[in-house]
Protein backbone atom coordinates (compact mmCIF):
# COMPACT_ATOMS: atom_id res chain seq x y z
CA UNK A 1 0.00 0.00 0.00
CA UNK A 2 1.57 3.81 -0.62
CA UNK A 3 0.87 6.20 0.98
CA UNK A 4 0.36 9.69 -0.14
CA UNK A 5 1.85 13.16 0.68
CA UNK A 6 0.18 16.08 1.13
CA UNK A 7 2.15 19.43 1.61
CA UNK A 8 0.86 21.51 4.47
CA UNK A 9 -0.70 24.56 3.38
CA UNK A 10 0.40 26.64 5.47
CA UNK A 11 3.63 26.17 4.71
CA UNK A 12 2.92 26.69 0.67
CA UNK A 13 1.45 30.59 2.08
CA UNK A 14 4.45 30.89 3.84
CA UNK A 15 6.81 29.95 0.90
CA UNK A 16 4.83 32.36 -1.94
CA UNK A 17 4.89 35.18 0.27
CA UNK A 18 8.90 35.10 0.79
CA UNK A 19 8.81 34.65 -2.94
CA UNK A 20 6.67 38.23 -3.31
CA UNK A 21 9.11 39.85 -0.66
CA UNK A 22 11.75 38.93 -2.52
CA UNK A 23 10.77 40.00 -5.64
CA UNK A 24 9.57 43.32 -4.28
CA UNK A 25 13.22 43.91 -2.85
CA UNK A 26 14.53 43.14 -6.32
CA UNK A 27 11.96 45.43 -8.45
CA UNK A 28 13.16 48.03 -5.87
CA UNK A 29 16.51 47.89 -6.54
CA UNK A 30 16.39 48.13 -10.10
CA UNK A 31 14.17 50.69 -10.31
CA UNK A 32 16.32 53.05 -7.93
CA UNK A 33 19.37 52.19 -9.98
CA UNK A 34 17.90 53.17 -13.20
CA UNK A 35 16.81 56.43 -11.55
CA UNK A 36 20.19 56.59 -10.56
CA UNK A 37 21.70 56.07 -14.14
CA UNK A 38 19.04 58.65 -15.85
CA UNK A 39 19.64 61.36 -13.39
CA UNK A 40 23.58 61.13 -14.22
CA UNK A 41 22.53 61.00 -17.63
CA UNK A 42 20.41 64.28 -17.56
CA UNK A 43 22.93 65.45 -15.24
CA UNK A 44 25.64 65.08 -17.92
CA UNK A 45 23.47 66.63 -20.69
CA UNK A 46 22.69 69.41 -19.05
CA UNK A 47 26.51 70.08 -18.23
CA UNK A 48 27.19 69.19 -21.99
CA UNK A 49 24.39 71.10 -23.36
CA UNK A 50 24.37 73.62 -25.72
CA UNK A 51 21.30 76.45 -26.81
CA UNK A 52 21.08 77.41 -30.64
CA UNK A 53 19.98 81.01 -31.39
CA UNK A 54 19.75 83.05 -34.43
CA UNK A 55 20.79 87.19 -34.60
CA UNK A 56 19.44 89.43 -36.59
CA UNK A 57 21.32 92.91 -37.43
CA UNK A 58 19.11 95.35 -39.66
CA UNK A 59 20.68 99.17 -40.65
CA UNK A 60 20.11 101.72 -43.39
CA UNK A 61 22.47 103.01 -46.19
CA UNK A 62 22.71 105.41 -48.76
CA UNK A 63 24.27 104.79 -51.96
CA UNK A 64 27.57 105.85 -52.77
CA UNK A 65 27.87 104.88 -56.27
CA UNK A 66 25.37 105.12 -59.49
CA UNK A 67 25.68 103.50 -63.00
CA UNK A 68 23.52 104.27 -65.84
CA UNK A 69 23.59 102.75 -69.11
CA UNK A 70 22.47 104.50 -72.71
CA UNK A 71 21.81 102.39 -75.84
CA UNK A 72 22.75 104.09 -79.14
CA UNK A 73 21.72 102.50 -82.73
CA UNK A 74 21.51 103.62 -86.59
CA UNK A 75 20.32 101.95 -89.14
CA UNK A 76 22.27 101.95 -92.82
CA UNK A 77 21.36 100.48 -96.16
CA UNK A 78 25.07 99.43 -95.95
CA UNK A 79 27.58 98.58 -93.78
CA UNK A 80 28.86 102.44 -93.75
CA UNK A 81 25.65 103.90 -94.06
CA UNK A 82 24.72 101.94 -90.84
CA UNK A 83 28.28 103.04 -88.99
CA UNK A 84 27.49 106.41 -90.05
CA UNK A 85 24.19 106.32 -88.95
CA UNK A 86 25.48 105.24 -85.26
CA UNK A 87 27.86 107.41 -84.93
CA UNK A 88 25.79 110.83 -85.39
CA UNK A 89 23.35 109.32 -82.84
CA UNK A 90 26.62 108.49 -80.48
CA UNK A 91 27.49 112.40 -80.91
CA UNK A 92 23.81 113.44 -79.81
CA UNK A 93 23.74 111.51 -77.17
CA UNK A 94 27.68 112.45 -75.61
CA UNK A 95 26.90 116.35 -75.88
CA UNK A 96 23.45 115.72 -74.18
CA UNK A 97 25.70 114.23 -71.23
CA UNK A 98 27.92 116.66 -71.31
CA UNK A 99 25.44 119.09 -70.89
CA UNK A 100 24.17 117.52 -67.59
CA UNK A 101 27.65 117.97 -66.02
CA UNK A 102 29.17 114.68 -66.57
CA UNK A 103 32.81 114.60 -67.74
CA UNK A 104 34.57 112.27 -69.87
CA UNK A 105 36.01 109.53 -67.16
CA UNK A 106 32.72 109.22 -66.14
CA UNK A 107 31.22 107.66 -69.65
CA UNK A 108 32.71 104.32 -70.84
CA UNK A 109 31.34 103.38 -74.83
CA UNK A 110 31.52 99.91 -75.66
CA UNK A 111 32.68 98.81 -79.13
CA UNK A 112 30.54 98.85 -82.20
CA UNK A 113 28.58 96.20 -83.19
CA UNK A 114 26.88 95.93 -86.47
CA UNK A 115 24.44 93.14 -87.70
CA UNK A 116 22.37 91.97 -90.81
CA UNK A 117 18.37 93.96 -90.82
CA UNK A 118 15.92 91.58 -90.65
CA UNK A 119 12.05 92.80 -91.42
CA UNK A 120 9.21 89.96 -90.99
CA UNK A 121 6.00 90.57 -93.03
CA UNK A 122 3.32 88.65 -93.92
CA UNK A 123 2.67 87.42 -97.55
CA UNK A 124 -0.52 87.26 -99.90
CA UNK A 125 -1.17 83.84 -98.29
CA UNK A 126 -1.06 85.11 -94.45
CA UNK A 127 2.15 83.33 -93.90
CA UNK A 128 5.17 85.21 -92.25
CA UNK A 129 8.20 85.79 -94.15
CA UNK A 130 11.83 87.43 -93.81
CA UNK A 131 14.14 89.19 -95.42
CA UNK A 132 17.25 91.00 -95.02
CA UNK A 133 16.92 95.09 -95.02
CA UNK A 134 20.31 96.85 -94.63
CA UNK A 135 22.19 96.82 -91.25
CA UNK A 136 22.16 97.75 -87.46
CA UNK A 137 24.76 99.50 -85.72
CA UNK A 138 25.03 99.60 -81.87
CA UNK A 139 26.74 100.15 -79.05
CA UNK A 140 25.75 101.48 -75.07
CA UNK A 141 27.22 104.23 -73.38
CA UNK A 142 27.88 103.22 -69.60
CA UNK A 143 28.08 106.25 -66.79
CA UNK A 144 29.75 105.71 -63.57
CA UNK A 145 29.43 108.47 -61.23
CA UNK A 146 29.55 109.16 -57.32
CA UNK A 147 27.07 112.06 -58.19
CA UNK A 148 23.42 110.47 -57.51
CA UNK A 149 22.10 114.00 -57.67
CA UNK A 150 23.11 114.75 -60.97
CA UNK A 151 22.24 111.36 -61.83
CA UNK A 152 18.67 111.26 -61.16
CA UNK A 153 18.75 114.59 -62.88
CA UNK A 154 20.13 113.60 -66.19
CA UNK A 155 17.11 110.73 -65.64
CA UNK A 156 14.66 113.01 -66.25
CA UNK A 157 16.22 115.44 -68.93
CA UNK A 158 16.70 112.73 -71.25
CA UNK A 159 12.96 111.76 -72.27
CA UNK A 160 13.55 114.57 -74.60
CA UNK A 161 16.27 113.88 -76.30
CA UNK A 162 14.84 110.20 -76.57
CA UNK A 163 11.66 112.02 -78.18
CA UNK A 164 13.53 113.37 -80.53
CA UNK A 165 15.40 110.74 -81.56
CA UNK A 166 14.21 106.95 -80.82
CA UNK A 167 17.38 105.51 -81.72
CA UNK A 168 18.65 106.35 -78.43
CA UNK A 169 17.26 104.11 -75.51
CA UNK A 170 17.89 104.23 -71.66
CA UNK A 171 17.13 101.77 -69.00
CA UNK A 172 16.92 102.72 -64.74
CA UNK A 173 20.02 103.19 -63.17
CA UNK A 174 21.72 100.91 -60.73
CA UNK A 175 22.98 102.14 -57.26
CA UNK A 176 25.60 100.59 -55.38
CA UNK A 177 27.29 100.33 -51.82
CA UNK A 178 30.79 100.28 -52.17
CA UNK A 179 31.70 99.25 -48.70
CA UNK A 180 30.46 96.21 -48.05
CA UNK A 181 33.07 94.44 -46.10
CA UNK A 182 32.70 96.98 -43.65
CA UNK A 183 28.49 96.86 -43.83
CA UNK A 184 29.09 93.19 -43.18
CA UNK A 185 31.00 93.41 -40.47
CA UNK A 186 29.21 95.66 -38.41
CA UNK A 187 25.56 93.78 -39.13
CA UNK A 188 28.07 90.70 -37.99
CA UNK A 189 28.67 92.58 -34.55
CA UNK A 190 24.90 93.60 -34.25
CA UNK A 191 23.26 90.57 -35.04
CA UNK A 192 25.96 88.24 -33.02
CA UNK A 193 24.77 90.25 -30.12
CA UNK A 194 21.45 90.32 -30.86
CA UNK A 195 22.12 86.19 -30.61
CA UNK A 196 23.51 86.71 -27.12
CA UNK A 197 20.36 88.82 -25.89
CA UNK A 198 17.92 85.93 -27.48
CA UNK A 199 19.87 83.17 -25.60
CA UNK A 200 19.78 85.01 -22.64
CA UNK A 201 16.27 85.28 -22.56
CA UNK A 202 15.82 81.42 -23.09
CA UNK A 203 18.22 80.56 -20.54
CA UNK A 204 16.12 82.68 -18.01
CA UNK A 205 13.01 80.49 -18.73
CA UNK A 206 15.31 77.21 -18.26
CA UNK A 207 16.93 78.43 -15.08
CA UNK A 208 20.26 77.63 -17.15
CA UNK A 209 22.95 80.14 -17.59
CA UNK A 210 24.71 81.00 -21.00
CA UNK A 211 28.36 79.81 -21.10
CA UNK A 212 30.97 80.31 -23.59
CA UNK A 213 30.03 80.49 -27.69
CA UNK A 214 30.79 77.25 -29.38
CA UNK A 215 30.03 77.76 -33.54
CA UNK A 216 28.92 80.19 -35.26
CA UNK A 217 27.86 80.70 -39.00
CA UNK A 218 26.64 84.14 -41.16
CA UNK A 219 22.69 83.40 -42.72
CA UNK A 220 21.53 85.16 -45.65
CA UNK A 221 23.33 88.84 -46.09
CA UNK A 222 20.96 91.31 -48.43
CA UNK A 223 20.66 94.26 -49.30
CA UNK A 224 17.08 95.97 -49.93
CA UNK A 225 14.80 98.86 -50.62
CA UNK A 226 14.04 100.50 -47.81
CA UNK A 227 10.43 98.77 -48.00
CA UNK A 228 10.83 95.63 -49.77
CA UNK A 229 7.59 93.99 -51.04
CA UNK A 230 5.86 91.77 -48.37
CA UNK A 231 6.29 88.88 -50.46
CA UNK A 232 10.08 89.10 -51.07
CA UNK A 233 11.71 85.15 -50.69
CA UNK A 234 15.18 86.79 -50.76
CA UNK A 235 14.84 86.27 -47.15
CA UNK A 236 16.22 82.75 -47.95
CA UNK A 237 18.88 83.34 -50.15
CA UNK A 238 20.09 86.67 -49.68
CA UNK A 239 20.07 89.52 -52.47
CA UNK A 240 21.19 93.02 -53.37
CA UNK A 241 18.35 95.42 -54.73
CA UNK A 242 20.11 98.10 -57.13
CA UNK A 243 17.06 100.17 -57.69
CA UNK A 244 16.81 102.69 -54.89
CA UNK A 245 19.44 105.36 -53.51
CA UNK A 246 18.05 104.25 -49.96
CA UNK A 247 18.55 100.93 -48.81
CA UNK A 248 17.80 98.92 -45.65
CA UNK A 249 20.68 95.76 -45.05
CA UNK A 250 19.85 92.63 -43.04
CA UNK A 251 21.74 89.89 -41.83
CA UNK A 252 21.35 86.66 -40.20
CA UNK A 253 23.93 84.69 -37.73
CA UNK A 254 23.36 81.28 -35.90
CA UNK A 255 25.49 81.23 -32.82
CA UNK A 256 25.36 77.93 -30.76
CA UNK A 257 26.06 78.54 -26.86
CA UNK A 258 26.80 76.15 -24.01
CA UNK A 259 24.46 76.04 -20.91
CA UNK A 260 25.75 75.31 -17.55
């Protein structure tokens, strides 16, 4: 005959609840030493960490330099008649500059350039057709002057002249900064401490304090009208308006700080 065991069951309570206790002592541990490894961690990246700002340095400028460029043609039958043509128009045009107080280092003429007349008409069946007609002459006349004033001036004297004779063309002219290593480098200084200012203000709201400057970089550097349109993407890629005496320049810097 066997005989049969039967565990006490008090002793089976007694076992699973050293078991729990156990357990519960483990689970502690770990979980203390983790919170123990992720404090040193955030520990260490807040002593390694840095804040990333962007400056911005805006300032106005007037232009120091103007160009201005004329277009002279003539038209010949010939190759002569066409060079001779030009050059009376050239001579109308110089003595009209002259006149507005320009002198002769301040007017550059390109060479001559003379090409084939082409007229386009239509034929008895509606279809167009070319042929050759005598020649072109042309070159530009190209002003470079310091004297915006007298510039602007000559602007508006010369819708006359181009009334009376249409083979002389002008387009706007271009203004120009001359320094703009200098421009750069203050809008550097300004917007690199218009960086600091920003980063101070975030490390206020972090209860961090800005340490020393790690990297920097220079952003888009443009040049614009004083009120550039609303939709201008320059912003991006940086640009240099030539149209207006006035201008307003912008720059952008990214300065990385550490925290401590």
């Amino acid at each position: 005959m066997s005989i049969l065991f039967i565990p006490h069951h008090g002793h089976y309570m007694n076992s699973k609840k050293s078991y729990l206790a156990i357990f519960g002592i483990i689970l502690a541990v770990g979980l203390m030493a983790s919170a123990f490894i992720l404090g040193n961690q955030f520990k260490n990246l807040r002593q390694t960490g840095s804040i990333s700002v962007k400056g911005l340095a805006e300032s106005h400028y007037t232009s120091t330099q103007g160009t201005w460029v004329i277009r002279v043609t003539g038209w010949g039958a010939t190759y002569n008649d066409a060079m001779a043509a030009n050059q009376k128009n050239l001579n109308e045009a110089v003595r009209f500059l002259k006149a507005q107080g320009f002198a002769d280092e301040n007017r550059e003429i390109t060479e001559l350039d003379v090409s084939t007349h082409t007229d386009y008409y239509e034929n008895e069946k509606g279809e167009t057709k070319s042929r050759d007609n005598g020649f072109d002459a042309s070159r530009s006349i190209r002003i470079s002057t310091k004297e915006l004033t007298k510039l602007q001036k000559a602007l508006t004297n010369i819708h006359q002249l181009v009334a009376n004779n249409q083979d002389i063309s002008f387009g706007d002219p271009n203004y120009y900064l001359e320094n703009l290593e200098q421009i750069k480098r203050e809008l550097i200084s300004k917007a690199t401490q218009d960086a600091h200012v920003r980063a101070e203000e975030f490390a206020k709201t972090s209860n961090v304090k800005v340490g020393v400057l790690k990297s920097a970089s220079q952003g888009p550097f443009y040049i614009q009208a004083p009120n550039p349109d609303a939709d201008d993407s320059s912003d991006y890629t940086g640009s240099y308006d030539t149209s207006t005496i006035e201008k307003k320049a912008r720059l952008v810097v990214t300065i990385e700080y550490a925290i401590e």
